[in-house]
N, C-alpha and C. Protein backbone atom coordinates (compact mmCIF):
# COMPACT_ATOMS: atom_id res chain seq x y z
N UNK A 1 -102.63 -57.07 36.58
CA UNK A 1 -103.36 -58.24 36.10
C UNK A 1 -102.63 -59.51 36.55
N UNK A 2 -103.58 -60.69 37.15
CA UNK A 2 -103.02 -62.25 37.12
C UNK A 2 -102.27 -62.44 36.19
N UNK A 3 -101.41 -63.41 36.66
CA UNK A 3 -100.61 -63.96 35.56
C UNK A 3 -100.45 -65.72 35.82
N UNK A 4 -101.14 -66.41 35.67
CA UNK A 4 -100.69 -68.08 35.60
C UNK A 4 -99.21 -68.28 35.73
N UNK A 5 -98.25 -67.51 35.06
CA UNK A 5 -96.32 -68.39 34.79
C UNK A 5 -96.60 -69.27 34.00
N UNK A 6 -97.92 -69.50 33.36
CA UNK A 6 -97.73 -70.13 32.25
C UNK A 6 -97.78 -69.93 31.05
N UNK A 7 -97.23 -69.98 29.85
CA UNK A 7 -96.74 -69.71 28.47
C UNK A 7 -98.20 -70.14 28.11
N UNK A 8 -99.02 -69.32 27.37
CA UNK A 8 -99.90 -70.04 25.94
C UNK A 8 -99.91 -71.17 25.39
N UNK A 9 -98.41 -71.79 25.45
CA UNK A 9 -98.62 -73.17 24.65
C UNK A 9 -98.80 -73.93 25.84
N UNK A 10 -98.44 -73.74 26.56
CA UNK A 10 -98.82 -75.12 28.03
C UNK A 10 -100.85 -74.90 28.21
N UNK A 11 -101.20 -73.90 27.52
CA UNK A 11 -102.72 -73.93 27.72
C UNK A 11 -103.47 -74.47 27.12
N UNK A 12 -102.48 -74.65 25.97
CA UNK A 12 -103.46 -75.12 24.66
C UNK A 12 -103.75 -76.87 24.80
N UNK A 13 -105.01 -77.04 24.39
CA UNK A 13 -105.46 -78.64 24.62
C UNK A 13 -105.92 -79.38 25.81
N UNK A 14 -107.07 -79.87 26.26
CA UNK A 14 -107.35 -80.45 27.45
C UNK A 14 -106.42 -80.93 28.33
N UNK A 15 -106.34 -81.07 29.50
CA UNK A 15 -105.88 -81.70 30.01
C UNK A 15 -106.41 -83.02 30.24
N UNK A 16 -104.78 -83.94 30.39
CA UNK A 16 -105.17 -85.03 30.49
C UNK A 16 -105.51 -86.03 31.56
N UNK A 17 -106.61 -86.82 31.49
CA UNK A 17 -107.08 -87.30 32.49
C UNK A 17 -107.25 -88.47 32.39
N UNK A 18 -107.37 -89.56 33.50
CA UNK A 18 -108.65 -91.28 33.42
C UNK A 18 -109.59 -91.13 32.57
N UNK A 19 -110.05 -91.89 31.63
CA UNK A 19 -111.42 -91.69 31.53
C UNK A 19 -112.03 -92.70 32.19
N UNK A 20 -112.95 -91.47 32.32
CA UNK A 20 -114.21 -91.56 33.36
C UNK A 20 -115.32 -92.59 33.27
N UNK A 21 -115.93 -93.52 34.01
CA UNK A 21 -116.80 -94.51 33.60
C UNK A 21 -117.99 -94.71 34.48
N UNK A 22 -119.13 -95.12 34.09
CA UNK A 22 -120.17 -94.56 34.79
C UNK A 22 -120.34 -95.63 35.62
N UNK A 23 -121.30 -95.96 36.83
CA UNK A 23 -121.01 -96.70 37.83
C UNK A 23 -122.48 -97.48 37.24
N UNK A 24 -122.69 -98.64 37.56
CA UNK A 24 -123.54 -99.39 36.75
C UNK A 24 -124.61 -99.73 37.47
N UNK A 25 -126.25 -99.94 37.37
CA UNK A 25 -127.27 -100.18 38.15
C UNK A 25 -126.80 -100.71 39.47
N UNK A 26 -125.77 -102.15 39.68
CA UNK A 26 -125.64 -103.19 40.42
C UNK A 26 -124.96 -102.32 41.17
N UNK A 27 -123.75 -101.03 40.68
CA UNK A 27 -122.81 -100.69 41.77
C UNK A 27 -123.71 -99.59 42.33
N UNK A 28 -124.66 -98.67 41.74
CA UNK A 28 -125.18 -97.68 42.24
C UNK A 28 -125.78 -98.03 43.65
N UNK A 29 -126.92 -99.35 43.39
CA UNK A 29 -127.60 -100.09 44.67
C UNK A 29 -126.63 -100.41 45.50
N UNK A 30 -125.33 -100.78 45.46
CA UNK A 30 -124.69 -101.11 46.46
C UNK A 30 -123.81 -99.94 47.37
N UNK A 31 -123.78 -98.68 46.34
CA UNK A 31 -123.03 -97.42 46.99
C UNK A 31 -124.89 -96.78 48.07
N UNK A 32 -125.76 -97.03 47.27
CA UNK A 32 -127.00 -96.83 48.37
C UNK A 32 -126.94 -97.16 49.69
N UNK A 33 -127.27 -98.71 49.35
CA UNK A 33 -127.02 -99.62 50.31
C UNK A 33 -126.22 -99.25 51.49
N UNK A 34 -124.61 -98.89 51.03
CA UNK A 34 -123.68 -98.84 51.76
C UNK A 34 -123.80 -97.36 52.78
N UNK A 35 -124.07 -96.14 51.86
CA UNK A 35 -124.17 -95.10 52.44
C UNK A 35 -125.54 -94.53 53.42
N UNK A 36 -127.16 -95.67 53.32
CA UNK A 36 -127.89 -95.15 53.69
C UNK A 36 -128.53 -96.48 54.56
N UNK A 37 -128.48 -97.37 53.88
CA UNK A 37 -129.11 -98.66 54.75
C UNK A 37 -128.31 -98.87 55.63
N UNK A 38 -127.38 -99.38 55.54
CA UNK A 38 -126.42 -100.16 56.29
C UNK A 38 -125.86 -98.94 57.77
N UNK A 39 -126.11 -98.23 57.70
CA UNK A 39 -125.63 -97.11 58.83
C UNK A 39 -126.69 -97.21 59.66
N UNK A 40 -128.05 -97.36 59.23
CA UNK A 40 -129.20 -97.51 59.82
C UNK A 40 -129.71 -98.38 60.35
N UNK A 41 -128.95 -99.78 59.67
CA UNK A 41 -129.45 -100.72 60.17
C UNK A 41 -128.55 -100.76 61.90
N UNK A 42 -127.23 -100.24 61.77
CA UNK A 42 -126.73 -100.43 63.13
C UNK A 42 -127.68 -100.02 64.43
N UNK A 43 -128.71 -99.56 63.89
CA UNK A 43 -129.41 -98.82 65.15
C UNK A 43 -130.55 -100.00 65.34
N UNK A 44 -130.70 -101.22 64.31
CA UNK A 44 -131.70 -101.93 64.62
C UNK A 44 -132.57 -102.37 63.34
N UNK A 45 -133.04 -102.90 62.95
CA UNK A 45 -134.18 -103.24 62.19
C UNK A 45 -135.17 -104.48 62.34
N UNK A 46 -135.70 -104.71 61.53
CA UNK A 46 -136.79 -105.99 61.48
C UNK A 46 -136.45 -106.85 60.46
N UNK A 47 -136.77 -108.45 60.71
CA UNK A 47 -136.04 -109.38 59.69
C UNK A 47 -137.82 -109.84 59.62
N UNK A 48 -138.57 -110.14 58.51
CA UNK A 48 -139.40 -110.75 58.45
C UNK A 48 -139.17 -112.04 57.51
N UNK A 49 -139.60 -113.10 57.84
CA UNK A 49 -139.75 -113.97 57.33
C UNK A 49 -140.77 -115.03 57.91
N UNK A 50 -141.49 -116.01 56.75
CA UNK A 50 -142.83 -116.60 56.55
C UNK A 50 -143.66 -115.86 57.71
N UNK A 51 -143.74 -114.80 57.12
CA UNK A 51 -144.89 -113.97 58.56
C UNK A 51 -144.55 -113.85 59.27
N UNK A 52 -143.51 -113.82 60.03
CA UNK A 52 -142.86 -113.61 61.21
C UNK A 52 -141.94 -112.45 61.09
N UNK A 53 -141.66 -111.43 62.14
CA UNK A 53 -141.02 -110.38 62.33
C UNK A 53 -140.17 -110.81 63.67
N UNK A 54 -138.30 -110.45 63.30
CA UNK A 54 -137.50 -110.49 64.69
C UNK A 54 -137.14 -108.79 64.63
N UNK A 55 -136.99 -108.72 65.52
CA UNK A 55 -136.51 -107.55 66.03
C UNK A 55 -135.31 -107.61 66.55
N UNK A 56 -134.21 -106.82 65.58
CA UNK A 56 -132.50 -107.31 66.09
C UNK A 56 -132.04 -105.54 66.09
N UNK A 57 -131.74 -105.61 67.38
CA UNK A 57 -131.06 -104.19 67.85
C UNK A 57 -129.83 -104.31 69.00
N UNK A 58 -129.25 -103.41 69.41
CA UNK A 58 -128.22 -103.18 70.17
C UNK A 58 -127.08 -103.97 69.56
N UNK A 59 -126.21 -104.66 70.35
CA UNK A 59 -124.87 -105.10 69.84
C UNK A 59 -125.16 -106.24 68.72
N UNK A 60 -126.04 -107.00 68.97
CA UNK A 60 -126.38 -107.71 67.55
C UNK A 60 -126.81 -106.97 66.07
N UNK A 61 -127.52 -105.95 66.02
CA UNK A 61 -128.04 -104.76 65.05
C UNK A 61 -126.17 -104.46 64.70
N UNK A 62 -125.78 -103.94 65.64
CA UNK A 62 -124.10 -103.65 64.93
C UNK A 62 -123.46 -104.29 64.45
N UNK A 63 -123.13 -105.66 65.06
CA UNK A 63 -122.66 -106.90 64.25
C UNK A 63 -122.85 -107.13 62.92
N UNK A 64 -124.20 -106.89 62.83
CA UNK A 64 -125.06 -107.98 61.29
C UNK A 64 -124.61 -106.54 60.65
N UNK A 65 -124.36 -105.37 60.88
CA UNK A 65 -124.17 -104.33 59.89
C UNK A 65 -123.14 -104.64 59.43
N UNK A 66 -122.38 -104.06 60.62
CA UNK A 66 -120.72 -104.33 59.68
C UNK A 66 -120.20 -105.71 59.04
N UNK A 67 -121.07 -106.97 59.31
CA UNK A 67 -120.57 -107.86 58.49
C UNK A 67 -121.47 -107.34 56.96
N UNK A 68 -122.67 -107.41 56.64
CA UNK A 68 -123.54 -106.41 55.65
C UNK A 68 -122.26 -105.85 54.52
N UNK A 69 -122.15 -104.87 55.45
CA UNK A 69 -120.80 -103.64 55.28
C UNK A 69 -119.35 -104.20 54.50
N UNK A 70 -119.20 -105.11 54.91
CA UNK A 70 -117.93 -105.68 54.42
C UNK A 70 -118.25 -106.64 53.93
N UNK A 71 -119.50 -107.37 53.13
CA UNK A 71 -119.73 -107.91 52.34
C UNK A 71 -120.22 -107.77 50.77
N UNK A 72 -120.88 -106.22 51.19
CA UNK A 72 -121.25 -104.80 49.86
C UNK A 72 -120.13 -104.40 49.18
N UNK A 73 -119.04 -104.28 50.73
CA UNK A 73 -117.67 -103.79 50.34
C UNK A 73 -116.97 -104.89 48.97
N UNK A 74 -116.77 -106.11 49.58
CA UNK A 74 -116.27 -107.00 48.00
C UNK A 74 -117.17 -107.10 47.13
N UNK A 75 -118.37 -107.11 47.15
CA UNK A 75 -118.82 -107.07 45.98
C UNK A 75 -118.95 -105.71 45.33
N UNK A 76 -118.97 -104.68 45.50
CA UNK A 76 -118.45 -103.49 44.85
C UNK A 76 -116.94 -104.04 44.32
N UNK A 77 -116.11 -104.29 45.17
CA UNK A 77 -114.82 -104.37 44.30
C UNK A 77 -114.61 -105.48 43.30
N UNK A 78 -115.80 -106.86 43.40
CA UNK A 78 -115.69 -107.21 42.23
C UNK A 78 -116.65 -106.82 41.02
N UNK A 79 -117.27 -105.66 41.21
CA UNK A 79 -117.98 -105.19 40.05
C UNK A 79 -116.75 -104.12 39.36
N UNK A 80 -116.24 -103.73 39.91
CA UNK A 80 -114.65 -102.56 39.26
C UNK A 80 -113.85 -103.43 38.01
C-alpha cells in the first residue's frame, strides 16, 4: 500500500491558501477582449463611423492591436 511520509496530524485541516476573488463584469470583458478580439483584430478589421466604414489591415491592423493590447493590459491592472 501507498504511503504519503505523512503523519495523520499534518492531514488534518485544509490547507492553506489566498483567498480567492472573483473577477468582476469590467475585468471579465477585458480578459475577453484581450484573449479573443484583440488577436483578431491583428489580422484586420472595420472602423465604422458616421456611416462610413475604413478598412485597416496588414502592418497598420497589427499596430492598432498591440497598442489595444497594452492599453486592456493597464486597465486590467488597475481594476486588481
Amino acid at each position: 500500500m501507498w504511503s504519503s511520509g505523512l503523519d495523520s496530524e499534518d492531514l488534518e485541516g485544509p490547507a492553506s491558501v489566498p483567498e480567492a476573488r472573483l473577477a468582476s463584469v469590467r475585468e471579465q470583458a477585458i480578459c475577453y477582449a484581450l484573449s479573443r478580439h484583440v488577436p483578431d483584430m491583428a489580422h484586420g478589421f472595420v472602423v465604422s463611423v458616421n456611416q462610413r466604414h475604413w478598412q485597416v489591415s496588414g502592418d497598420l491592423a497589427t499596430r492598432i492591436a498591440s497598442l489595444i493590447r497594452e492599453a486592456l493590459m493597464e486597465e486590467l491592472a488597475r481594476t486588481e
